[in-house]
N, C-alpha and C. Protein backbone atom coordinates (compact mmCIF):
# COMPACT_ATOMS: atom_id res chain seq x y z
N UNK A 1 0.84 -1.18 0.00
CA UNK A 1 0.00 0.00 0.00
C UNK A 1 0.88 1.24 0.00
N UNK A 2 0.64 2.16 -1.03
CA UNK A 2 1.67 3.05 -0.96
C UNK A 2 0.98 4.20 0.25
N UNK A 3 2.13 5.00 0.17
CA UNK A 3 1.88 5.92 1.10
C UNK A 3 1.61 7.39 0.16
N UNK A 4 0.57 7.99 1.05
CA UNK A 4 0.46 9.44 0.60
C UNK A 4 1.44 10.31 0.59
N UNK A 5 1.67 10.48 -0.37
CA UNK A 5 2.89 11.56 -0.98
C UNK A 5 4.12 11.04 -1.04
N UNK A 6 4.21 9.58 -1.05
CA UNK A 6 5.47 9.12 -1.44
C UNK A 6 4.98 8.41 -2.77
N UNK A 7 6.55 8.57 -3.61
CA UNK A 7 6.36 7.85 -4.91
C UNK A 7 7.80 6.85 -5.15
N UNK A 8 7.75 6.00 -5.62
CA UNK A 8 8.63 5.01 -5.81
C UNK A 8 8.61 4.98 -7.79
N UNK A 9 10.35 5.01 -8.33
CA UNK A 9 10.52 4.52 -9.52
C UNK A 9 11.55 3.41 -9.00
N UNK A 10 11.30 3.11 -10.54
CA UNK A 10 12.65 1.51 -10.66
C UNK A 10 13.72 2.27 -11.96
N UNK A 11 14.98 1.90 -11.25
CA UNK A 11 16.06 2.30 -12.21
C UNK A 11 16.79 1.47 -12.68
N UNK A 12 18.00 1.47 -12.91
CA UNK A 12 18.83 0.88 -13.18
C UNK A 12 20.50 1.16 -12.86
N UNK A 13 21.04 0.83 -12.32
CA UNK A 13 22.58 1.57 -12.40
C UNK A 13 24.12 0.24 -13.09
N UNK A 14 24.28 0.96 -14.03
CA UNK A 14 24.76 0.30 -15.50
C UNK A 14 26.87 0.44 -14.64
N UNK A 15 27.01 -0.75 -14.98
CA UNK A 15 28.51 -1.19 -14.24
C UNK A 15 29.25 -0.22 -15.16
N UNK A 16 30.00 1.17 -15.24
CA UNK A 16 30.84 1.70 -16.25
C UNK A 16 32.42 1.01 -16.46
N UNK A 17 32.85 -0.06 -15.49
CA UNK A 17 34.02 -0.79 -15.51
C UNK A 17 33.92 -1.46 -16.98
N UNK A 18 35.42 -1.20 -17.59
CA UNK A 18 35.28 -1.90 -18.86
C UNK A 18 34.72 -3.61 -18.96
N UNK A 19 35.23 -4.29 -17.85
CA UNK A 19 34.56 -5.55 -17.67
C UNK A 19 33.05 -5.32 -17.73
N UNK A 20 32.18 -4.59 -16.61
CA UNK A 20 30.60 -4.37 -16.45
C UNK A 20 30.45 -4.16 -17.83
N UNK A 21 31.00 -3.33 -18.81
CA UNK A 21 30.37 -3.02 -19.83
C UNK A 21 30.33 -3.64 -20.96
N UNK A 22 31.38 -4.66 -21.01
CA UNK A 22 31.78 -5.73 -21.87
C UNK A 22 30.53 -7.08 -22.03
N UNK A 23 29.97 -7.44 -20.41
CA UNK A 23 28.84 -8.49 -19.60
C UNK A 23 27.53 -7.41 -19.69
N UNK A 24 27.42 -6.31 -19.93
CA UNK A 24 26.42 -5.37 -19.90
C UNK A 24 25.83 -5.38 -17.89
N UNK A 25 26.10 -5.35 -17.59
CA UNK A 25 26.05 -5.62 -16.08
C UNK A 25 25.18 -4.35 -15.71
N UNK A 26 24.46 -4.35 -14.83
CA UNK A 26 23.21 -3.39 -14.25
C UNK A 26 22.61 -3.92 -12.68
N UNK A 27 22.43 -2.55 -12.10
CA UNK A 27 21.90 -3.33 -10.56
C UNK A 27 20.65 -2.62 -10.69
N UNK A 28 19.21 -3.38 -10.48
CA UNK A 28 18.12 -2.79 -10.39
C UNK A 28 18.14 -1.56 -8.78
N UNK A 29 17.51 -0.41 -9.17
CA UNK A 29 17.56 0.29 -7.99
C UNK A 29 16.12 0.54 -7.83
N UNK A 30 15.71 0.60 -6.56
CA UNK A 30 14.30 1.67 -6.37
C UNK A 30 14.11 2.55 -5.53
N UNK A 31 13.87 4.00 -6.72
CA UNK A 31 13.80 5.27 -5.89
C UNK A 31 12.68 5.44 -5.21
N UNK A 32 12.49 5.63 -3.98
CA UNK A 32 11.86 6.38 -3.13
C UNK A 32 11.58 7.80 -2.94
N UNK A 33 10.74 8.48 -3.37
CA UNK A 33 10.93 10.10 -3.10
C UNK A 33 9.71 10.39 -2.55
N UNK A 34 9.45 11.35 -1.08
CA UNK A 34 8.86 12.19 -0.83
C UNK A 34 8.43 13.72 -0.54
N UNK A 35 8.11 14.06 0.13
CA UNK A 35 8.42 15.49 0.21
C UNK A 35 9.80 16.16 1.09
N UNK A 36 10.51 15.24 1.49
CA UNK A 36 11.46 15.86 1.83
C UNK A 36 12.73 14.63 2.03
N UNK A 37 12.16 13.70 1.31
CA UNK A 37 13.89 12.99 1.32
C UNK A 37 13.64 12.36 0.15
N UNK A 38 14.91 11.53 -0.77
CA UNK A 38 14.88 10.82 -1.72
C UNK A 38 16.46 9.85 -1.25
N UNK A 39 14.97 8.25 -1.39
CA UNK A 39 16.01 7.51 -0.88
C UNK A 39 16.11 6.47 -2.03
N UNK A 40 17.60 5.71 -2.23
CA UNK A 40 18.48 4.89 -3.42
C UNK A 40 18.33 3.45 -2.52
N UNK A 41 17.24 2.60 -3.08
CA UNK A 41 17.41 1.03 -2.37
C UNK A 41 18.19 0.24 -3.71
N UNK A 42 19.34 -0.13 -4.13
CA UNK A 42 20.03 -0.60 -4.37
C UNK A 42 19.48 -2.25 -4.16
N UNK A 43 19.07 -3.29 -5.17
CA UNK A 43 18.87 -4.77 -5.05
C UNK A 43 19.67 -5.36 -4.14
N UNK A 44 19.33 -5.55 -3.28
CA UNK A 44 20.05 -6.41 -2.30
C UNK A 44 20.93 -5.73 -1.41
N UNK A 45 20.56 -3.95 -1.25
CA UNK A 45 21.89 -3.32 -0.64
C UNK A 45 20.97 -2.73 0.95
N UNK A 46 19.74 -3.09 0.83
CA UNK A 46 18.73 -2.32 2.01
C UNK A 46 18.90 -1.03 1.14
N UNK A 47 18.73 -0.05 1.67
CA UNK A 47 18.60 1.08 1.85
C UNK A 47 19.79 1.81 2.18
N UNK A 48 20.84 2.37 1.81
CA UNK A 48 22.35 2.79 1.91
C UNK A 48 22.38 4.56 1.80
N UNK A 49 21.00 4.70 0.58
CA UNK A 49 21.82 6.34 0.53
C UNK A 49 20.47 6.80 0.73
N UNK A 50 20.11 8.01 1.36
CA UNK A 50 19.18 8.83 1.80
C UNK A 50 19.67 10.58 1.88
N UNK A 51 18.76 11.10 0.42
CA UNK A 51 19.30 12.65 0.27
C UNK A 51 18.19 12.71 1.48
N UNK A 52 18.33 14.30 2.20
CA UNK A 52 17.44 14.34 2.84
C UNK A 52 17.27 15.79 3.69
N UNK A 53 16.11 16.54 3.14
CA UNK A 53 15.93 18.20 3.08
C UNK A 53 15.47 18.49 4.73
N UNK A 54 15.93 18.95 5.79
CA UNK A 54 15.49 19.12 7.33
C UNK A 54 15.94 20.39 7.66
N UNK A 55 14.94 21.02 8.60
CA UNK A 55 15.55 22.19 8.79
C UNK A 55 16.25 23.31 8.07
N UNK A 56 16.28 23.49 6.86
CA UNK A 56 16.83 24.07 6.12
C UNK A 56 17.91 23.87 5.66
N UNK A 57 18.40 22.42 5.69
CA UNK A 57 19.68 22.05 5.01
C UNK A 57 19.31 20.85 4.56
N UNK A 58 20.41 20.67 3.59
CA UNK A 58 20.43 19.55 3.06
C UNK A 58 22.00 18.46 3.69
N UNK A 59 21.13 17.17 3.74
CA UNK A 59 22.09 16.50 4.16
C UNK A 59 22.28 14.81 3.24
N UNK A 60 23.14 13.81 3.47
CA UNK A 60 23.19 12.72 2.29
C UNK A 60 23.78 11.89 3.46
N UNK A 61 22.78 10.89 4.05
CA UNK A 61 23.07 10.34 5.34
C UNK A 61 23.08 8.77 4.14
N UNK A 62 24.14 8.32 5.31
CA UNK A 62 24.94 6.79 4.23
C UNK A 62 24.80 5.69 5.52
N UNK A 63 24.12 4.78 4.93
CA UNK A 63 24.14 3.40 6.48
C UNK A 63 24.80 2.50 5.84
N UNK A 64 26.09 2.33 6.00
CA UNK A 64 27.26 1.78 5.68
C UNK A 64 26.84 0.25 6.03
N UNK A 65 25.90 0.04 7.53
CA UNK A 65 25.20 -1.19 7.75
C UNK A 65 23.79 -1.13 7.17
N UNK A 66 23.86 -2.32 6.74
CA UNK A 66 22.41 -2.40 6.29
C UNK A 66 21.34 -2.84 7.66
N UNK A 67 21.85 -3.16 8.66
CA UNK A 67 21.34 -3.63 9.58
C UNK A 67 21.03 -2.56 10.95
N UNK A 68 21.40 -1.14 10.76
CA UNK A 68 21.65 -0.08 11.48
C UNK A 68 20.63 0.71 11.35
N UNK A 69 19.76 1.06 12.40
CA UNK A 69 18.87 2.45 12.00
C UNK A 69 19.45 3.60 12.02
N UNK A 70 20.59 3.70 12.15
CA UNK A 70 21.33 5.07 12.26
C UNK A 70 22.36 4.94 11.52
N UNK A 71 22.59 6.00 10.22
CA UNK A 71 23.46 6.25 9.59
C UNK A 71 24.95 6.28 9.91
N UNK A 72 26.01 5.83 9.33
CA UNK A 72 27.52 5.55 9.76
C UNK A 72 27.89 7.00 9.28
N UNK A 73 27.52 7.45 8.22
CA UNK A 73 27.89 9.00 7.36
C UNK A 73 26.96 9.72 7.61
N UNK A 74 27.31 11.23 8.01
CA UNK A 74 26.00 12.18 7.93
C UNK A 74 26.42 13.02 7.08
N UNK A 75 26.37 13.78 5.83
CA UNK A 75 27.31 14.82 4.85
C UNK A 75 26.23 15.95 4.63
N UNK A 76 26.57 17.04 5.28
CA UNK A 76 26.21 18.06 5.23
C UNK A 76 26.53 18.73 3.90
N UNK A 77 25.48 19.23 3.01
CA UNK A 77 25.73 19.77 1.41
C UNK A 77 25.64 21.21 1.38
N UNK A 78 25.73 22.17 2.58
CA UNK A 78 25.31 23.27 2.45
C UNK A 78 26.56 23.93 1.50
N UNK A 79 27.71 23.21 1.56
CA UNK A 79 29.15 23.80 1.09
C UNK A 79 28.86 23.58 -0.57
N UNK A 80 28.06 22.50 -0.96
CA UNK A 80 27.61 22.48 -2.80
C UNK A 80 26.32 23.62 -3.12
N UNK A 81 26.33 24.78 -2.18
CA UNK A 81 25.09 25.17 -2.50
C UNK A 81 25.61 26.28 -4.05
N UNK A 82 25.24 26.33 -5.10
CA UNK A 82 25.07 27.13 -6.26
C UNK A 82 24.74 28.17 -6.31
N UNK A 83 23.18 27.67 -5.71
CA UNK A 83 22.54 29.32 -5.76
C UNK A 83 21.46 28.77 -5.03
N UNK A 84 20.81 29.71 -4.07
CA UNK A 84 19.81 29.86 -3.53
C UNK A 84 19.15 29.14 -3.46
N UNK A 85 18.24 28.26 -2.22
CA UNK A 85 16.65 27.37 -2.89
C UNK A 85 16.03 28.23 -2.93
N UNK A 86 14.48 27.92 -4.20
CA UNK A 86 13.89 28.46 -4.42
C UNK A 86 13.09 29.33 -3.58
N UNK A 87 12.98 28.17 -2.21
CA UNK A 87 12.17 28.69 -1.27
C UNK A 87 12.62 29.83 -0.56
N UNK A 88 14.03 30.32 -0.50
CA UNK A 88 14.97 31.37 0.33
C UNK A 88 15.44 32.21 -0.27
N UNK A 89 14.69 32.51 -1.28
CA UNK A 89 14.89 33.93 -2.28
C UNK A 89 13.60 35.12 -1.44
């Protein structure tokens, strides 16, 4: 049963190693996105990468365990900011 205001696609992420590309090699992924995080489930990896918008920053929390409710990496992105969010103009 999905959830309100979350949406899930299916991707693909294509091996660029000259071997992966030689075997055509690909890992099915499925994106998760809601209103304020977008998470990368990787086939067989749990759940590893989580972008994720709080408080006015952005952060890219990494669970190095798949077995961990708490992230091993927390990476604060305010230092990649470009330009402005839309919302803070």
């Amino acid at each position: 049963m999905a959830t309100k205001g979350v949406r899930t696609a299916k991707a693909e992420l294509r091996d660029v190693s000259a071997v992966g590309r030689r075997k055509n090699r690909a890992l099915p992924v499925e994106v998760t996105m809601s209103d304020s995080y977008v998470e990368l489930s990787p086939e067989g990896y749990g759940r590893p990468v989580v972008l994720e918008y709080h408080d006015g920053k952005l952060c890219l929390r990494v669970f190095a365990d798949a077995n961990s409710e708490e992230p091993t990496h927390v990476i604060d992105l305010n230092g990649a900011i470009t330009a402005a969010p839309a919302g803070d103009k």
